[in-house]
C-alpha atoms as a PDB file:
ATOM      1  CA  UNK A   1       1.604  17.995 -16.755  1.00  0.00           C
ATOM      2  CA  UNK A   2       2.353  16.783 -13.061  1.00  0.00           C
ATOM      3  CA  UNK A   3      -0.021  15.509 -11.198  1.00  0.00           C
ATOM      4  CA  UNK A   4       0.321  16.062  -7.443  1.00  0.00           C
ATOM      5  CA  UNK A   5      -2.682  14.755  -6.203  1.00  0.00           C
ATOM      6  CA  UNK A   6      -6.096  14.076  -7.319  1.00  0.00           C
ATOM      7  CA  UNK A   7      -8.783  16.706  -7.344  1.00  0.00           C
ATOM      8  CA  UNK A   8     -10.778  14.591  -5.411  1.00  0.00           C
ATOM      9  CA  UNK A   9      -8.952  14.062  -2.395  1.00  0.00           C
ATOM     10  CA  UNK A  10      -6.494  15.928  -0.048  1.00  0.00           C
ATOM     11  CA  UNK A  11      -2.916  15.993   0.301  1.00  0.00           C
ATOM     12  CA  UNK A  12      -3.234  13.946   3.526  1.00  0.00           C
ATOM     13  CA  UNK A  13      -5.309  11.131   2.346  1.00  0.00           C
ATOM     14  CA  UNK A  14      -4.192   7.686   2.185  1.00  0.00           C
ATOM     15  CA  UNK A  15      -6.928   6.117   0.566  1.00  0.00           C
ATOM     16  CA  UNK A  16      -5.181   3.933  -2.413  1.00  0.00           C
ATOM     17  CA  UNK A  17      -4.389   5.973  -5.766  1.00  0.00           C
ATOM     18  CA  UNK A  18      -5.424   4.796  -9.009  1.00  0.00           C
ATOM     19  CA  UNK A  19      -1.344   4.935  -9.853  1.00  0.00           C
ATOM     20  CA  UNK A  20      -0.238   2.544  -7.631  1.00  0.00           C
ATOM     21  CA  UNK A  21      -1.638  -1.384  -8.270  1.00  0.00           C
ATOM     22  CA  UNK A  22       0.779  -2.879  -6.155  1.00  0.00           C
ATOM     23  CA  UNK A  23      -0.221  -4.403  -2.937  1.00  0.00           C
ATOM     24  CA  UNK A  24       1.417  -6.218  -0.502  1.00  0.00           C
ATOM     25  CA  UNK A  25      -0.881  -9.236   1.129  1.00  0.00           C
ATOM     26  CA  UNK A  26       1.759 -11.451   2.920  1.00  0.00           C
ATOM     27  CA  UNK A  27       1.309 -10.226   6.391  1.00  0.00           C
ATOM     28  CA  UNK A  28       1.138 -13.862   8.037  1.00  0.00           C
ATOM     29  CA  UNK A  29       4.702 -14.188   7.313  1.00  0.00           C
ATOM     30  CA  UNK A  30       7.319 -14.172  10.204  1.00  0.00           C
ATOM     31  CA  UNK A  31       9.784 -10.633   9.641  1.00  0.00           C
ATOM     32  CA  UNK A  32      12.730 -13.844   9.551  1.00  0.00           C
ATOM     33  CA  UNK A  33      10.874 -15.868   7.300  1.00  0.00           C
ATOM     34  CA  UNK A  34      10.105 -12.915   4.956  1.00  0.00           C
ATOM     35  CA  UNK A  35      13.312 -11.068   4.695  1.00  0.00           C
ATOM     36  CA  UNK A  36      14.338 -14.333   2.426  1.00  0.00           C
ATOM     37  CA  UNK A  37      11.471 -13.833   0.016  1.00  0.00           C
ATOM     38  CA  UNK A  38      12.263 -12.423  -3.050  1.00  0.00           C
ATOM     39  CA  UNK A  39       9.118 -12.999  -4.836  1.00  0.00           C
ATOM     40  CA  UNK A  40       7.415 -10.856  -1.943  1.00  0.00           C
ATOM     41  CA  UNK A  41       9.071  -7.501  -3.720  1.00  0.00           C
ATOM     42  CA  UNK A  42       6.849  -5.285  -5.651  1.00  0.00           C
ATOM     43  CA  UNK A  43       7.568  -4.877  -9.395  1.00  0.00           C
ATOM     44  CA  UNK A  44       9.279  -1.248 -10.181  1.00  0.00           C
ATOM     45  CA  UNK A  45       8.086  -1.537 -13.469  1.00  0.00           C
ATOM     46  CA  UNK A  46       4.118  -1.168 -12.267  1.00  0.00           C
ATOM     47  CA  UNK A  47       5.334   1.443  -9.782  1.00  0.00           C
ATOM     48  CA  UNK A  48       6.878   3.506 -12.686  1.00  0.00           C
ATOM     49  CA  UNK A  49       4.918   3.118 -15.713  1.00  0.00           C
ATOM     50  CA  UNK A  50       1.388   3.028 -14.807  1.00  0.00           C
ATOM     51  CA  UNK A  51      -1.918   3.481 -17.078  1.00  0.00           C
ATOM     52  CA  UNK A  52      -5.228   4.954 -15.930  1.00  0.00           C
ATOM     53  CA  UNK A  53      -8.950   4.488 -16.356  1.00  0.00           C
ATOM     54  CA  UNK A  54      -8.844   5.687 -19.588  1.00  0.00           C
ATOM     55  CA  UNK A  55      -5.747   3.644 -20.984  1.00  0.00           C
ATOM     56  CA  UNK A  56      -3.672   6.483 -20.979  1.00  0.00           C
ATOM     57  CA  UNK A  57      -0.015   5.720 -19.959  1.00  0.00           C
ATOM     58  CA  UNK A  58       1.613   7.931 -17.470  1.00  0.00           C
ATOM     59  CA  UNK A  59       5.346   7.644 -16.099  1.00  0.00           C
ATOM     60  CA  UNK A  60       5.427   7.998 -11.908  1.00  0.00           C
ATOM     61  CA  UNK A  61       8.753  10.655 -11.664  1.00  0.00           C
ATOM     62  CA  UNK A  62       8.530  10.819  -7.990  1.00  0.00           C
ATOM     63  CA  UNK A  63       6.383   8.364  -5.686  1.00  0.00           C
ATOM     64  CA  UNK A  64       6.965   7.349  -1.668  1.00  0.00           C
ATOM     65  CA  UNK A  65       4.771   3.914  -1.903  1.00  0.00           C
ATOM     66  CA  UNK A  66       4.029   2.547   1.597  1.00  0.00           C
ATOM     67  CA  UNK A  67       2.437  -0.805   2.896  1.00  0.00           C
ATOM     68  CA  UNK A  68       1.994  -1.092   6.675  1.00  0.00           C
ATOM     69  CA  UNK A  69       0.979  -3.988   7.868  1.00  0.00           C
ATOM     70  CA  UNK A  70      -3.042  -3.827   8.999  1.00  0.00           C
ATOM     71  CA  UNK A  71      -3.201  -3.413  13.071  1.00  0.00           C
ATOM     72  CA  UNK A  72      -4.922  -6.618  14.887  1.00  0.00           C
ATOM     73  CA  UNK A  73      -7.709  -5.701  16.944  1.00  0.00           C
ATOM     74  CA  UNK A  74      -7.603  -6.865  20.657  1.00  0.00           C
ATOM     75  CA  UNK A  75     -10.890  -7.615  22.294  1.00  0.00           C
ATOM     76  CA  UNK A  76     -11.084  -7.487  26.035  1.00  0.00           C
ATOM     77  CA  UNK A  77     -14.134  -8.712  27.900  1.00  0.00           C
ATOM     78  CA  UNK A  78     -14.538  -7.720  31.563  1.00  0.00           C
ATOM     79  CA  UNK A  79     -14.062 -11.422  32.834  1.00  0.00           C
ATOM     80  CA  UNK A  80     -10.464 -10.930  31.221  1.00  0.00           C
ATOM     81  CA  UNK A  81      -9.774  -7.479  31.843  1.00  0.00           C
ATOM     82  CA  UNK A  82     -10.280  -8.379  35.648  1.00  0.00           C
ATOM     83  CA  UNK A  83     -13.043  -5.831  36.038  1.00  0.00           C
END
């Protein structure tokens, strides 16, 4: 059986997914500083062979894992924004 996407959710959701556990939380690294880090990678292992609530093991035969990097919030007042 494949497993597309769950049947409580729609195809465009990006909520997280019960099949992929890795996370990526370094995000006050510099880009230079990080690019040298090889203990920053995720493990291919968890992204391949992953087990769900139920302790059944699954194998992940096609997966596009993405981390972006959460947006900063800006906060103008109107003494700073010159208004």
């Amino acid at each position: 059986m494949l497993l597309r996407y769950s049947e409580w959710e729609n195809e465009e959701s990006t909520d997280a997914k019960w099949w992929l556990t890795e996370q990526h939380e370094n995000w006050a690294t510099s880009d230079k500083e990080w690019i040298h880090e090889a203990n920053d990678l995720p493990n291919p292992e968890s992204l391949i062979s992953v087990v769900d609530n139920d302790n059944e093991e699954w194998l992940v035969l096609e997966g596009y894992p993405e981390w972006a990097e959460p947006k900063a919030l800006v906060f103008l007042s109107s003494r700073c924004s010159g208004q």
